[in-house]
Structures are given as C-alpha cells and as structure tokens.
PDB file of N, CA and C in Angstrom:
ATOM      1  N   UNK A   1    -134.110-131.869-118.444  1.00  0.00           N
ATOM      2  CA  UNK A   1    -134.308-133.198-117.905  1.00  0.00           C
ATOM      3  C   UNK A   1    -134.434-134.180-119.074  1.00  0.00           C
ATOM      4  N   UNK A   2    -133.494-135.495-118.874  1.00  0.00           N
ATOM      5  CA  UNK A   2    -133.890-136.342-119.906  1.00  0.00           C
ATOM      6  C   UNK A   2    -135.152-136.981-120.107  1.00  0.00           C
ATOM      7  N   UNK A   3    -135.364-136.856-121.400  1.00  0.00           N
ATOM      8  CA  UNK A   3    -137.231-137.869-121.670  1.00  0.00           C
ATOM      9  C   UNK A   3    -137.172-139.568-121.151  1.00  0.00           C
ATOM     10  N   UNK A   4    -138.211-139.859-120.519  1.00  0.00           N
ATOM     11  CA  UNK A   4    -137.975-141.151-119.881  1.00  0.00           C
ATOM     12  C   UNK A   4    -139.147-142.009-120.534  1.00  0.00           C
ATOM     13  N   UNK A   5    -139.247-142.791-121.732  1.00  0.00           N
ATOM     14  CA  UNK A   5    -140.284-143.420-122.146  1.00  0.00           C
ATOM     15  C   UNK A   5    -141.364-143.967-120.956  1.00  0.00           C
ATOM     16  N   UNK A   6    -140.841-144.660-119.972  1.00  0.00           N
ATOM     17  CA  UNK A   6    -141.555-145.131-119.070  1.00  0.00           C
ATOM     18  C   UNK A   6    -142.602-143.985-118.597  1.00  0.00           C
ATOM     19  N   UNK A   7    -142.035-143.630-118.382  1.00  0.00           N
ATOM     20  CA  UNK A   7    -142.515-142.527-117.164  1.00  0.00           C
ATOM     21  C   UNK A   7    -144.043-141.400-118.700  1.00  0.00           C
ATOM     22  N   UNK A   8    -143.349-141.320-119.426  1.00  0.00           N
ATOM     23  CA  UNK A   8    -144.096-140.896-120.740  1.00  0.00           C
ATOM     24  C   UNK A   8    -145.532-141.988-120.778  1.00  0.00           C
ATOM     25  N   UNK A   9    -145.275-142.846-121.040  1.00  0.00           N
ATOM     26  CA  UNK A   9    -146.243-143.645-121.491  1.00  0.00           C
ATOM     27  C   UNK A   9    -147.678-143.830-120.069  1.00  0.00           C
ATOM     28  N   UNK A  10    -146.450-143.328-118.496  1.00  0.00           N
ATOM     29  CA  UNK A  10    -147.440-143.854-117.441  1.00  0.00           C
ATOM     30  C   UNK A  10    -148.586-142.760-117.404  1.00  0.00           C
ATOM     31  N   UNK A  11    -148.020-141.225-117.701  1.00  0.00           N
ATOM     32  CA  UNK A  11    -148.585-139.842-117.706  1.00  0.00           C
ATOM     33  C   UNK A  11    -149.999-140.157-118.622  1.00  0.00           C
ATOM     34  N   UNK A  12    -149.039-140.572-119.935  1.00  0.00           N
ATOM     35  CA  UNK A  12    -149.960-140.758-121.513  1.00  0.00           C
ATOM     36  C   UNK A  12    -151.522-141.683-120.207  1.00  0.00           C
ATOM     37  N   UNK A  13    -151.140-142.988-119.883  1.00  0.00           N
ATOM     38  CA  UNK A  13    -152.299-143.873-119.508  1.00  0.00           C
ATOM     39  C   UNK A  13    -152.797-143.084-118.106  1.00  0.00           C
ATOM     40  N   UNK A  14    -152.450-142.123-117.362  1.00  0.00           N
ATOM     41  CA  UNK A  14    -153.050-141.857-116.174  1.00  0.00           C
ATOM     42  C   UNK A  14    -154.122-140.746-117.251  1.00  0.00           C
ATOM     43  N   UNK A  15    -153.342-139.699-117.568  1.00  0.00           N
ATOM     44  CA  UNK A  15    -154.419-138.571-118.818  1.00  0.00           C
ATOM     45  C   UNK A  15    -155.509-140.212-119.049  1.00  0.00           C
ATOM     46  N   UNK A  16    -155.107-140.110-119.366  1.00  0.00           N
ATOM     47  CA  UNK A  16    -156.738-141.148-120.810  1.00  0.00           C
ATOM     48  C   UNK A  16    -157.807-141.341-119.042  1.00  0.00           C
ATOM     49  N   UNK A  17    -157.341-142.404-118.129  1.00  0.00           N
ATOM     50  CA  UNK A  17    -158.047-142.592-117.260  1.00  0.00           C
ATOM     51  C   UNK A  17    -158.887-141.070-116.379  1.00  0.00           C
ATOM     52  N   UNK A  18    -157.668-140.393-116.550  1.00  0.00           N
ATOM     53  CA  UNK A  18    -158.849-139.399-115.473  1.00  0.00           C
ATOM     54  C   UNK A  18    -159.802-138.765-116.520  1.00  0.00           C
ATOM     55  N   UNK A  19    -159.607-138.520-117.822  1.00  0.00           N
ATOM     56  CA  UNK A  19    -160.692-138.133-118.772  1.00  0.00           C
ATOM     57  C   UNK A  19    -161.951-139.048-119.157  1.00  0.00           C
ATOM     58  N   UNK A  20    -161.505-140.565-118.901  1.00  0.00           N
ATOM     59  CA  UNK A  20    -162.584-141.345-118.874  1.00  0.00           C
ATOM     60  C   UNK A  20    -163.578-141.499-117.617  1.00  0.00           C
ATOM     61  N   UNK A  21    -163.068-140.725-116.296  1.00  0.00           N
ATOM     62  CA  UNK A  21    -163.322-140.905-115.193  1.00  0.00           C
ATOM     63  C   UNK A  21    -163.919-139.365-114.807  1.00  0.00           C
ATOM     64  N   UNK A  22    -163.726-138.716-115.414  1.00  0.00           N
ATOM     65  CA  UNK A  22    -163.874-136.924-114.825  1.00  0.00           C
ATOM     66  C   UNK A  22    -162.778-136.640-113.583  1.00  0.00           C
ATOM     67  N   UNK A  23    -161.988-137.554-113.403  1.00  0.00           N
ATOM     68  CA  UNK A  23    -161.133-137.406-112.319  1.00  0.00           C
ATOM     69  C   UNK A  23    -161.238-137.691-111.036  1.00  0.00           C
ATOM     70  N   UNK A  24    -162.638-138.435-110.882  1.00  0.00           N
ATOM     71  CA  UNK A  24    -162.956-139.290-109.686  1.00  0.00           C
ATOM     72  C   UNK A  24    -162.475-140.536-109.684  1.00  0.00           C
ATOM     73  N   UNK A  25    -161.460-140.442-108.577  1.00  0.00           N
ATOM     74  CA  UNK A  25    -160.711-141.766-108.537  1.00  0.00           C
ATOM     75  C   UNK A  25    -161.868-142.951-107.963  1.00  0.00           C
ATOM     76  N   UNK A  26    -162.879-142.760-107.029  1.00  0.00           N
ATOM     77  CA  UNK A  26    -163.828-143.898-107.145  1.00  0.00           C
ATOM     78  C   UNK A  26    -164.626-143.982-108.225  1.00  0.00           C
ATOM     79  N   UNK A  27    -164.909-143.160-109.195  1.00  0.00           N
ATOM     80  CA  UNK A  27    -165.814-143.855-110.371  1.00  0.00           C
ATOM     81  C   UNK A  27    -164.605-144.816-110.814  1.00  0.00           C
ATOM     82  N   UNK A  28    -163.566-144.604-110.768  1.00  0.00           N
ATOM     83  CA  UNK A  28    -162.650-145.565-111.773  1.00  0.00           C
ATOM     84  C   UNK A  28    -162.298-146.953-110.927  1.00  0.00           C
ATOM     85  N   UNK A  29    -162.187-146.424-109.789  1.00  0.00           N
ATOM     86  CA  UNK A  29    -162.630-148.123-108.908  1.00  0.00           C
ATOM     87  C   UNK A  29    -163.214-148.745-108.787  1.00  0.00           C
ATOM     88  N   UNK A  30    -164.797-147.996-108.964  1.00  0.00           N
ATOM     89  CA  UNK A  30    -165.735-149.145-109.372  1.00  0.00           C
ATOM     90  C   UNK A  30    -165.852-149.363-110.569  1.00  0.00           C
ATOM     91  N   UNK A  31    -165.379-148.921-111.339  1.00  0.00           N
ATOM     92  CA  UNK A  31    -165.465-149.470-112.595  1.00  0.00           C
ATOM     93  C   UNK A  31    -164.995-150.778-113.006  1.00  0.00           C
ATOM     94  N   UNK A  32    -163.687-150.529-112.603  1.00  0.00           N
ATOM     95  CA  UNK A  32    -162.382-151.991-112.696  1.00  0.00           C
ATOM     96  C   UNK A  32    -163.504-152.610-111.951  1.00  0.00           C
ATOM     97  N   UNK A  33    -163.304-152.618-110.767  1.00  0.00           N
ATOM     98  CA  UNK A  33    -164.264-153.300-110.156  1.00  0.00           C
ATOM     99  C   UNK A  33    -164.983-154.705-110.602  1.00  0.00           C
ATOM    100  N   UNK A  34    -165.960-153.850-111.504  1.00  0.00           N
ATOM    101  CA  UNK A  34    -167.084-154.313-112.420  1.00  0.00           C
ATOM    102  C   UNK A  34    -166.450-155.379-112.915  1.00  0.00           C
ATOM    103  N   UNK A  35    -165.394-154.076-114.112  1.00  0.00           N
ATOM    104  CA  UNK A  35    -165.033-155.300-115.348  1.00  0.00           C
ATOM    105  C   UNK A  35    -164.327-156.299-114.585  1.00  0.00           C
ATOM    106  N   UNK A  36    -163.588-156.193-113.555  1.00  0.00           N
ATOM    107  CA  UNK A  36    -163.184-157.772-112.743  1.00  0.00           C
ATOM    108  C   UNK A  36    -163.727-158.956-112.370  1.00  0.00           C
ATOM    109  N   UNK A  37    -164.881-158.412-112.389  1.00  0.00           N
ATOM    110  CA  UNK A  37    -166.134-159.124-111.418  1.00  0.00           C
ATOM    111  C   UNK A  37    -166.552-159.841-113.092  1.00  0.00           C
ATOM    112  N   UNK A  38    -166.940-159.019-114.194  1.00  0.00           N
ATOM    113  CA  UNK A  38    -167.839-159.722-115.084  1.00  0.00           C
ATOM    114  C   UNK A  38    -166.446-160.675-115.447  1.00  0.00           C
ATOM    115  N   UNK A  39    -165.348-160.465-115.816  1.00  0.00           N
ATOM    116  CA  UNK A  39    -164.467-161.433-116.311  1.00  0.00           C
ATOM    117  C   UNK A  39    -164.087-162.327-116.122  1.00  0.00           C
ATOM    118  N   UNK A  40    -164.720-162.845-114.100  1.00  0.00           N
ATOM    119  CA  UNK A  40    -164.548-164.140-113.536  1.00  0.00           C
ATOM    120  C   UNK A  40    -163.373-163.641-113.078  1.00  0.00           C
ATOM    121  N   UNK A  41    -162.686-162.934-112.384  1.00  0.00           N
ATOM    122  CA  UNK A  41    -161.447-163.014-111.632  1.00  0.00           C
ATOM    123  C   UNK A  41    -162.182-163.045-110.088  1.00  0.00           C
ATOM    124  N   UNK A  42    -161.700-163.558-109.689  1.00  0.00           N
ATOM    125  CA  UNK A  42    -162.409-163.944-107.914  1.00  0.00           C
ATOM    126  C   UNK A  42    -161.555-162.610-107.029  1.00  0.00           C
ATOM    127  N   UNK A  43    -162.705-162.170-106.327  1.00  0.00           N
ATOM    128  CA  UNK A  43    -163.012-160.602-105.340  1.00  0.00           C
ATOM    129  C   UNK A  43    -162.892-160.876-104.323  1.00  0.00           C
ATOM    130  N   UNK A  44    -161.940-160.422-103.168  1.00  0.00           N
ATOM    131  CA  UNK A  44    -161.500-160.643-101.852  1.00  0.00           C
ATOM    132  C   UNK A  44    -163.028-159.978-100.985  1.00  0.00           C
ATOM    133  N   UNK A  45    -163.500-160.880-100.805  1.00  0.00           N
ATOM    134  CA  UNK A  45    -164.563-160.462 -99.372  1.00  0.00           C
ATOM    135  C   UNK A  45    -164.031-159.575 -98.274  1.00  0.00           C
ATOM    136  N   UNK A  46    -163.551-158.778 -98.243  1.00  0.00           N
ATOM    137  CA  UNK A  46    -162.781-158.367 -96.869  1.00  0.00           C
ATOM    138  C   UNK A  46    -163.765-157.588 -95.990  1.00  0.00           C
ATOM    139  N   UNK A  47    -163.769-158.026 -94.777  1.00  0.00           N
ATOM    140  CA  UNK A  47    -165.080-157.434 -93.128  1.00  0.00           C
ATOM    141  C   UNK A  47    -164.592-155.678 -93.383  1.00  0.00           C
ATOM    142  N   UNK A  48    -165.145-154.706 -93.086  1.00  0.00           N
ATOM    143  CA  UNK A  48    -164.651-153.981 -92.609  1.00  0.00           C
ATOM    144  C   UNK A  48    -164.496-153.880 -90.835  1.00  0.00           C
ATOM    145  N   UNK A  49    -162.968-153.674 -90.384  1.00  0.00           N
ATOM    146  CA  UNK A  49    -162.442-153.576 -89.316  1.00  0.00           C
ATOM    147  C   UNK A  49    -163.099-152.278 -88.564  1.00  0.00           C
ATOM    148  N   UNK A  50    -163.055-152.462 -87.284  1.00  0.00           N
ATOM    149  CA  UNK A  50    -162.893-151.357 -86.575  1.00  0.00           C
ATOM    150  C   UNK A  50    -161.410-151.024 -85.685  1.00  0.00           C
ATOM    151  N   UNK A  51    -160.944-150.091 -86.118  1.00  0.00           N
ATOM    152  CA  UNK A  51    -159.144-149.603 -85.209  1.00  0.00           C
ATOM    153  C   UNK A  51    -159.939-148.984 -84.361  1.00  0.00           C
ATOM    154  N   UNK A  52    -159.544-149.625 -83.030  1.00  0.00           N
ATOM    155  CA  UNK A  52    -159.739-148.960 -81.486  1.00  0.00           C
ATOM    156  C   UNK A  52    -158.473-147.525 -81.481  1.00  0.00           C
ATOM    157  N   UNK A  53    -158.880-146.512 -80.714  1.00  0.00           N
ATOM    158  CA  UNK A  53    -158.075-145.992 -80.573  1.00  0.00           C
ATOM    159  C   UNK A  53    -156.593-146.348 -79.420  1.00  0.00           C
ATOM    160  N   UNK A  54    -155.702-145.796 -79.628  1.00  0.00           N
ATOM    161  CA  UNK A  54    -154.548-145.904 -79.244  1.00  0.00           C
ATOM    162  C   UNK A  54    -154.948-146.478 -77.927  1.00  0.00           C
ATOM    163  N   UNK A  55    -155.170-145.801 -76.999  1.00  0.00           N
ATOM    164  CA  UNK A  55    -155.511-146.260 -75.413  1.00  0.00           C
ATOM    165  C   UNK A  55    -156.290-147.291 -75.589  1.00  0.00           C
ATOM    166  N   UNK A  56    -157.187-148.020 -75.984  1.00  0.00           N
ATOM    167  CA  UNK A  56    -158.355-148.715 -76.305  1.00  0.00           C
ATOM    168  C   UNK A  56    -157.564-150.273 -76.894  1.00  0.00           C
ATOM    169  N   UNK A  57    -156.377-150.077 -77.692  1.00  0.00           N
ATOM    170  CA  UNK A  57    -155.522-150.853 -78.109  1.00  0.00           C
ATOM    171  C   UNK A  57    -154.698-151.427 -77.467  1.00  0.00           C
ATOM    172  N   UNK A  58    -154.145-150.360 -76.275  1.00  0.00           N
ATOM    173  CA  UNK A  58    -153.493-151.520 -75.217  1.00  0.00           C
ATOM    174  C   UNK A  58    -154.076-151.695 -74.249  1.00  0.00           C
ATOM    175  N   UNK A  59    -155.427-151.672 -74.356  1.00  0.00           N
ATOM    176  CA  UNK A  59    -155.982-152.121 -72.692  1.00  0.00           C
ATOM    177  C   UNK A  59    -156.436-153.595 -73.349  1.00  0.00           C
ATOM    178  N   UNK A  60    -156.549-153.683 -75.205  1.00  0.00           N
ATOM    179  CA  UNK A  60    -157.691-154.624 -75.311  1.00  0.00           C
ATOM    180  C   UNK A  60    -156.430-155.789 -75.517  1.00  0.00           C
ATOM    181  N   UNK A  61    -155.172-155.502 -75.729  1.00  0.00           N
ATOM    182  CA  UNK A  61    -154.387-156.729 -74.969  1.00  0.00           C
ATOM    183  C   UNK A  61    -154.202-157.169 -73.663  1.00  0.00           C
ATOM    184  N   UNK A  62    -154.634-156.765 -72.838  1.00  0.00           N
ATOM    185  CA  UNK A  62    -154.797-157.281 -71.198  1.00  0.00           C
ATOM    186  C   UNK A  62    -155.911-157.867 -71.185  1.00  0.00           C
ATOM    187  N   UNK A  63    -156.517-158.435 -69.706  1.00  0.00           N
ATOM    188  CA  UNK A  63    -157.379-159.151 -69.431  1.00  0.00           C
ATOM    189  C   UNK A  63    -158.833-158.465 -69.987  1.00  0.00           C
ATOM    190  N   UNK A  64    -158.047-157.158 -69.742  1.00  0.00           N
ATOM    191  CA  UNK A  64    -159.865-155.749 -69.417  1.00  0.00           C
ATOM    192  C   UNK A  64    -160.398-156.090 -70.684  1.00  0.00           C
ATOM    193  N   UNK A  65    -161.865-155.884 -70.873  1.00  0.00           N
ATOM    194  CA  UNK A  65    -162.892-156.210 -71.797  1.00  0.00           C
ATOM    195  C   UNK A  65    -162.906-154.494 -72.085  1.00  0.00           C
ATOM    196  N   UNK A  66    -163.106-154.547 -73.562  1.00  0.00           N
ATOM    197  CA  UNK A  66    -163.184-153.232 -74.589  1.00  0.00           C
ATOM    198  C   UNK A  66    -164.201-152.414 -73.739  1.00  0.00           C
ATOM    199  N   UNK A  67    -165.389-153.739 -73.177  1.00  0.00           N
ATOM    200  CA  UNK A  67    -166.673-152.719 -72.296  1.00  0.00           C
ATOM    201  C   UNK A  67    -166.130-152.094 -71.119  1.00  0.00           C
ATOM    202  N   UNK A  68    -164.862-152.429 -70.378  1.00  0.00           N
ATOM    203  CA  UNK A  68    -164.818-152.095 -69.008  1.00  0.00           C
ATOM    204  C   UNK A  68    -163.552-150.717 -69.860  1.00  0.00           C
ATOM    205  N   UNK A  69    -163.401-150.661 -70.940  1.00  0.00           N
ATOM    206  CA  UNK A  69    -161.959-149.449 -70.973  1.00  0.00           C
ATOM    207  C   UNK A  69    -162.945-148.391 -70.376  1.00  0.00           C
ATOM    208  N   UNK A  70    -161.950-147.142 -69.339  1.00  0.00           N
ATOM    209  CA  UNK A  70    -162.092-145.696 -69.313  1.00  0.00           C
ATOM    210  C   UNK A  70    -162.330-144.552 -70.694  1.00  0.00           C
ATOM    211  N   UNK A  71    -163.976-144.400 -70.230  1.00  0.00           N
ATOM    212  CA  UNK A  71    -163.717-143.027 -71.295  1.00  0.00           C
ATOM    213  C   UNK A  71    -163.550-141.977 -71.086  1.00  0.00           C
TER     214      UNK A  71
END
C-alpha cells in the first residue's frame, strides 16, 4: 500500500492524544472543553432533549396529548 502523509500525520496526532488521555475519549472532551472555555471561545448551551419513542412520535403529531398516548 502506498504511504499517505495525510493519513500518517492523522495516526501520528490520534497516538499522542490517546496517550495523553489513557484512551478515554471523555477525559479528552472535557479537556478541550476546558481549554475552550478558558480561551474565550463561546459554548453552545444545548437542553438535553427527550426522543419519544417511535409510537409516542406519531401520536405526539396529532391532537392526542403525550399524557393521553397508550402504554
């Protein structure tokens, strides 16, 4: 297979991260995180959602109230 610098260099920077991380992809999310937060880049507030299930999803486009769906 031919050597692909790109692809070399992405391996090279994923290695360094999971050794700085032990390989927990959330320690390394909160990390960035952090350094985002101290550097002044502005952090999306986002609600956490609740997904109704499938049946629950098309009743809650009709009139019926989520309280009246069949369980």
């Amino acid at each position: 297979m031919a050597e692909n610098p790109i692809l070399d260099e992405l391996y090279s920077v994923r290695s360094q991260i999971q050794a700085e991380h032990g390989d927990h992809l959330s320690a390394y999310l909160h990390g960035e995180f952090e350094r985002l937060k101290a550097a002044g880049h502005p952090i999306a507030q986002i609600k956490q959602r609740t997904i109704l299930p499938a049946e629950a999803a098309r009743w809650s486009t009709s009139a019926v109230g989520v309280d009246q769906l069949p369980r």
